[in-house]
N, C-alpha and C. Protein backbone atom coordinates (compact mmCIF):
# COMPACT_ATOMS: atom_id res chain seq x y z
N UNK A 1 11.68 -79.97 115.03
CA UNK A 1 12.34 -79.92 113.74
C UNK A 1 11.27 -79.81 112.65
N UNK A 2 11.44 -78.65 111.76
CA UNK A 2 10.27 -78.91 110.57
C UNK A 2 10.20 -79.91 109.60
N UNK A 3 8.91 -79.92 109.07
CA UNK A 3 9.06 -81.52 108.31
C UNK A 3 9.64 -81.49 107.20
N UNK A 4 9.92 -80.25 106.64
CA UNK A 4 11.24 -79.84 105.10
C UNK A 4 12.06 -80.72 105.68
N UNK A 5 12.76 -80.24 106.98
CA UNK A 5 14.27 -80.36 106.68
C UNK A 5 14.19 -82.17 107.66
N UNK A 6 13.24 -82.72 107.98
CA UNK A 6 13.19 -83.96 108.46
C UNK A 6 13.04 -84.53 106.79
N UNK A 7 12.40 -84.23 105.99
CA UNK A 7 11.85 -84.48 104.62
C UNK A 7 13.52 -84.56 103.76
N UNK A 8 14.59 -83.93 104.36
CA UNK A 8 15.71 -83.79 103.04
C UNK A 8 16.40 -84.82 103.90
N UNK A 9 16.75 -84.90 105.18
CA UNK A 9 17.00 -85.54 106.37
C UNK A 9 17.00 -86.93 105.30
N UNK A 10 15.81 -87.66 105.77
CA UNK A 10 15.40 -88.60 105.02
C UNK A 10 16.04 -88.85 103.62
N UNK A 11 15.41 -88.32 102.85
CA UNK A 11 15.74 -88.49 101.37
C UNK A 11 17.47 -88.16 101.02
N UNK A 12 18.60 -87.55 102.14
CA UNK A 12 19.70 -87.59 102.03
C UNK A 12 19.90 -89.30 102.48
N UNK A 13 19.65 -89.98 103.40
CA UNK A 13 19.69 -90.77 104.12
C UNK A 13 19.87 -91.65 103.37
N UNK A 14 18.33 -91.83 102.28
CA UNK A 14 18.45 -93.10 101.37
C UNK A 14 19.28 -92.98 100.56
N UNK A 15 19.58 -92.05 99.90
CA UNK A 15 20.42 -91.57 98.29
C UNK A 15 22.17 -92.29 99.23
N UNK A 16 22.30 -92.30 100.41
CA UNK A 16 23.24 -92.54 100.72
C UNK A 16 23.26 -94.16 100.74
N UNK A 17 22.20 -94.52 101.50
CA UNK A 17 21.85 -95.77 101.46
C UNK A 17 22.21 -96.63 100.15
N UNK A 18 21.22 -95.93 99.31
CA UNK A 18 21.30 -96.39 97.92
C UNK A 18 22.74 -96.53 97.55
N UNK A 19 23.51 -95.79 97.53
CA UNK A 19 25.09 -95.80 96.94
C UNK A 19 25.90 -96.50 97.40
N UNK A 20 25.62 -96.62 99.13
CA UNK A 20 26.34 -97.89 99.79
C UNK A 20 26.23 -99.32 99.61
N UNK A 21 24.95 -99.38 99.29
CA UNK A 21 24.06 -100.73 99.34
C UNK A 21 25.03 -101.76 98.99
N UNK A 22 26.09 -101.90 98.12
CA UNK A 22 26.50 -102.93 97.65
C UNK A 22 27.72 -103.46 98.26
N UNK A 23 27.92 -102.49 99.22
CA UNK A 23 28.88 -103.13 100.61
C UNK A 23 28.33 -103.27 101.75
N UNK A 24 27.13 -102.77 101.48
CA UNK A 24 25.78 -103.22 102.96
C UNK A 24 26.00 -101.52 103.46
N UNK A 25 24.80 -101.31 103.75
CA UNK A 25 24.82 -100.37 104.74
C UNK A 25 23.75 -100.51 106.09
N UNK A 26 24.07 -99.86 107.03
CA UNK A 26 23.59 -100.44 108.46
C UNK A 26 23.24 -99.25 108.88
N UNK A 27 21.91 -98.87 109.32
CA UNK A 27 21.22 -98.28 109.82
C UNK A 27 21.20 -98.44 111.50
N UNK A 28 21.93 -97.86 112.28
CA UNK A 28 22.23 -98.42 113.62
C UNK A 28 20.47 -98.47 114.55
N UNK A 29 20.60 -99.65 115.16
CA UNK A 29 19.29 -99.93 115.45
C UNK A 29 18.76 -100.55 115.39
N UNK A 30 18.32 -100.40 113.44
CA UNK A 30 17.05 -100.52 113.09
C UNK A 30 17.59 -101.92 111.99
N UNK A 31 18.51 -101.87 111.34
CA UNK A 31 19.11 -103.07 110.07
C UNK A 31 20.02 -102.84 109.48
N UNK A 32 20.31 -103.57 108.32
CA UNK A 32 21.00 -103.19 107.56
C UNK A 32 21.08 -103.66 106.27
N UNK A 33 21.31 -103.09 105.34
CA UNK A 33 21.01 -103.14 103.48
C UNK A 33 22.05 -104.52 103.15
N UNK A 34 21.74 -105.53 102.57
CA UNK A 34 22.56 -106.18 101.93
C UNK A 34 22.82 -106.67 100.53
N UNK A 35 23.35 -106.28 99.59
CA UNK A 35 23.05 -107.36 98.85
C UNK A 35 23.33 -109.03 98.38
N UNK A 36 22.25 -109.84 98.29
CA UNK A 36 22.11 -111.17 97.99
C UNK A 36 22.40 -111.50 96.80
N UNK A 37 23.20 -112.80 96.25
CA UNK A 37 23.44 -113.91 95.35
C UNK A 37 21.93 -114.83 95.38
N UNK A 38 20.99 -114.92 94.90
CA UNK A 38 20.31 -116.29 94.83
C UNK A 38 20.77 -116.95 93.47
N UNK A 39 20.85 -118.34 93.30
CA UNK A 39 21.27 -119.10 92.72
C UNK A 39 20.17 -119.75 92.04
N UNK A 40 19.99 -120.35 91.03
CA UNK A 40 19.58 -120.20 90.00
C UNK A 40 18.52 -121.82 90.19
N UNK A 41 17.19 -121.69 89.97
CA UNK A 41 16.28 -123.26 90.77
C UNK A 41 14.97 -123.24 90.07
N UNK A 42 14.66 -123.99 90.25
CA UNK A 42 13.21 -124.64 89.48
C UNK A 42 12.24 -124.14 90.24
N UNK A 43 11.34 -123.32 89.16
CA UNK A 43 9.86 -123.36 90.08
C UNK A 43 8.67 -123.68 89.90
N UNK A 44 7.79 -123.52 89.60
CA UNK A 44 6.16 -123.79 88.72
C UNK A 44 5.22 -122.56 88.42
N UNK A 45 5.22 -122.44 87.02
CA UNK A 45 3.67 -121.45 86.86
C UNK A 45 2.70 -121.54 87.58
N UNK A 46 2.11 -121.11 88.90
CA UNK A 46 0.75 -120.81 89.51
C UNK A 46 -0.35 -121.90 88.81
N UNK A 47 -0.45 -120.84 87.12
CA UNK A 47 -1.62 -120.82 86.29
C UNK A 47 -1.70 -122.28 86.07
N UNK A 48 -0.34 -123.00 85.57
CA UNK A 48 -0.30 -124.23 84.44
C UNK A 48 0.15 -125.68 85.16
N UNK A 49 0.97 -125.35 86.49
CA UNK A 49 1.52 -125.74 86.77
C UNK A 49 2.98 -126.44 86.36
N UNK A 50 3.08 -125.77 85.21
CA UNK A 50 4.29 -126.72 84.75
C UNK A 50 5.66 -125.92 85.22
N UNK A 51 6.76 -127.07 85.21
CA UNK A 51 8.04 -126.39 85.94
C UNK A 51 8.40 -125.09 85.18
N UNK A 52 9.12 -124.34 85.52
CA UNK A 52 10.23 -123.03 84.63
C UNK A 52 11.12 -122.88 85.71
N UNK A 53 12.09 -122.27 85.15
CA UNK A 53 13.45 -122.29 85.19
C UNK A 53 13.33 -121.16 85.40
N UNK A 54 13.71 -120.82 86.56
CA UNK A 54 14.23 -119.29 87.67
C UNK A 54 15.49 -119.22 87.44
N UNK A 55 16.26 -117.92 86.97
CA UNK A 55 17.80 -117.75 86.77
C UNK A 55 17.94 -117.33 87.96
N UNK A 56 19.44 -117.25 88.40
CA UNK A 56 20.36 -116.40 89.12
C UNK A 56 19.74 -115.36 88.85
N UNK A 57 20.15 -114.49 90.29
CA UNK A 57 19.75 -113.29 90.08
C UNK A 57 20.51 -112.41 91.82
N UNK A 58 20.32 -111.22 91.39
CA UNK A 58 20.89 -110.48 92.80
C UNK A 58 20.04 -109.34 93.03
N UNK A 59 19.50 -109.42 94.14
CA UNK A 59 18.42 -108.85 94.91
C UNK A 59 19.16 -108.41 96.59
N UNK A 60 18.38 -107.07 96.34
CA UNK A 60 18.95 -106.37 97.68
C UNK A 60 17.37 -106.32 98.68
N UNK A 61 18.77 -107.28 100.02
CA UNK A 61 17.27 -107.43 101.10
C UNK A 61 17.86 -106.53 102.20
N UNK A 62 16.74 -106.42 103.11
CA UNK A 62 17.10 -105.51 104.49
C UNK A 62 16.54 -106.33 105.44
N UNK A 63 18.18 -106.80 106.38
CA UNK A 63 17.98 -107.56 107.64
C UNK A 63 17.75 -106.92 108.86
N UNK A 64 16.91 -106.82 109.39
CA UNK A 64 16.31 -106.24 110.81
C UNK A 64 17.06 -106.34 111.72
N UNK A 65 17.56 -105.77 112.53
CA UNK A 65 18.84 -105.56 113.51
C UNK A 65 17.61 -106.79 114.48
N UNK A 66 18.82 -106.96 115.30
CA UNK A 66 18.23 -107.91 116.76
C UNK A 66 17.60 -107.44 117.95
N UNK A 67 18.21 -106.09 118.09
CA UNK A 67 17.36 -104.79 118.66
C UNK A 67 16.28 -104.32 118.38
N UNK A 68 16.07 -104.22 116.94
CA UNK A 68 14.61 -103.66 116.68
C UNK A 68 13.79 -105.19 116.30
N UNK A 69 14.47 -105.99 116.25
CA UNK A 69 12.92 -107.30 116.56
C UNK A 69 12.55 -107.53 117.73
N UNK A 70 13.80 -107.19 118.65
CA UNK A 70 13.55 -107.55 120.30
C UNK A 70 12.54 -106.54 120.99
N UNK A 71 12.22 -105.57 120.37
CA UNK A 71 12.10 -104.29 120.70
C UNK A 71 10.25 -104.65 120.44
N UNK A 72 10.37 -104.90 119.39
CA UNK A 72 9.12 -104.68 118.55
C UNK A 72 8.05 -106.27 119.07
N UNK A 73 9.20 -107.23 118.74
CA UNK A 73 8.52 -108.76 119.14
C UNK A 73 8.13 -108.86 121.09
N UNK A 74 8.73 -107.81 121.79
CA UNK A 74 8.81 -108.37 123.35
C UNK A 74 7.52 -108.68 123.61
N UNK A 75 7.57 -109.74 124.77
CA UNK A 75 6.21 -110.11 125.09
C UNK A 75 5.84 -108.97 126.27
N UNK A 76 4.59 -108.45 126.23
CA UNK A 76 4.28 -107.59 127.10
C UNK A 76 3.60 -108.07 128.31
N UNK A 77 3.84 -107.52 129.47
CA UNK A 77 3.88 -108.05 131.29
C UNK A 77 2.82 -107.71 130.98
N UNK A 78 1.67 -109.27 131.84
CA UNK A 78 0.53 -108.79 132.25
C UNK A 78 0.30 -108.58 133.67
C-alpha cells in the first residue's frame, strides 16, 4: 500500500476519532478514546510550595485495550 494513501488512511481515522471522542471511540485492539470528568482538588506550586486550587476540568484520555497490554507486557520464554 503507498504511504499517500496509508497517510489519508490515518488522518481519516483520527478526524473520525476526533468527532466521536465524546461518546468514546474504540480502536479494536489497540484502546479506546474516552472522555473524563476530574473533579475539582488542591494542589501545590512546585516553585513556592504553597497550596492552589485546581478546578474541574474534562480531559480526554486513551485506555489501552487488555490485548494490546497483554501483547506488549508478555513475559518472554527463556
Amino acid at each position: 500500500m503507498p504511504k499517500k494513501q496509508v497517510a489519508s488512511f490515518l488522518d481519516e481515522l483520527a478526524m473520525l476519532a476526533y468527532k466521536e471522542a465524546r461518546n468514546g471511540f474504540t480502536f479494536p485492539g489497540v484502546g479506546k478514546l474516552v472522555v473524563v470528568d476530574r473533579k475539582a482538588r488542591m494542589g501545590r506550586n512546585p516553585a513556592t510550595g504553597e497550596p492552589i486550587s485546581i478546578p474541574a476540568k474534562r480531559v480526554l484520555k486513551f485506555r489501552i485495550a487488555k490485548q494490546a497490554k497483554d501483547s506488549v507486557l508478555a513475559k518472554r520464554g527463556k
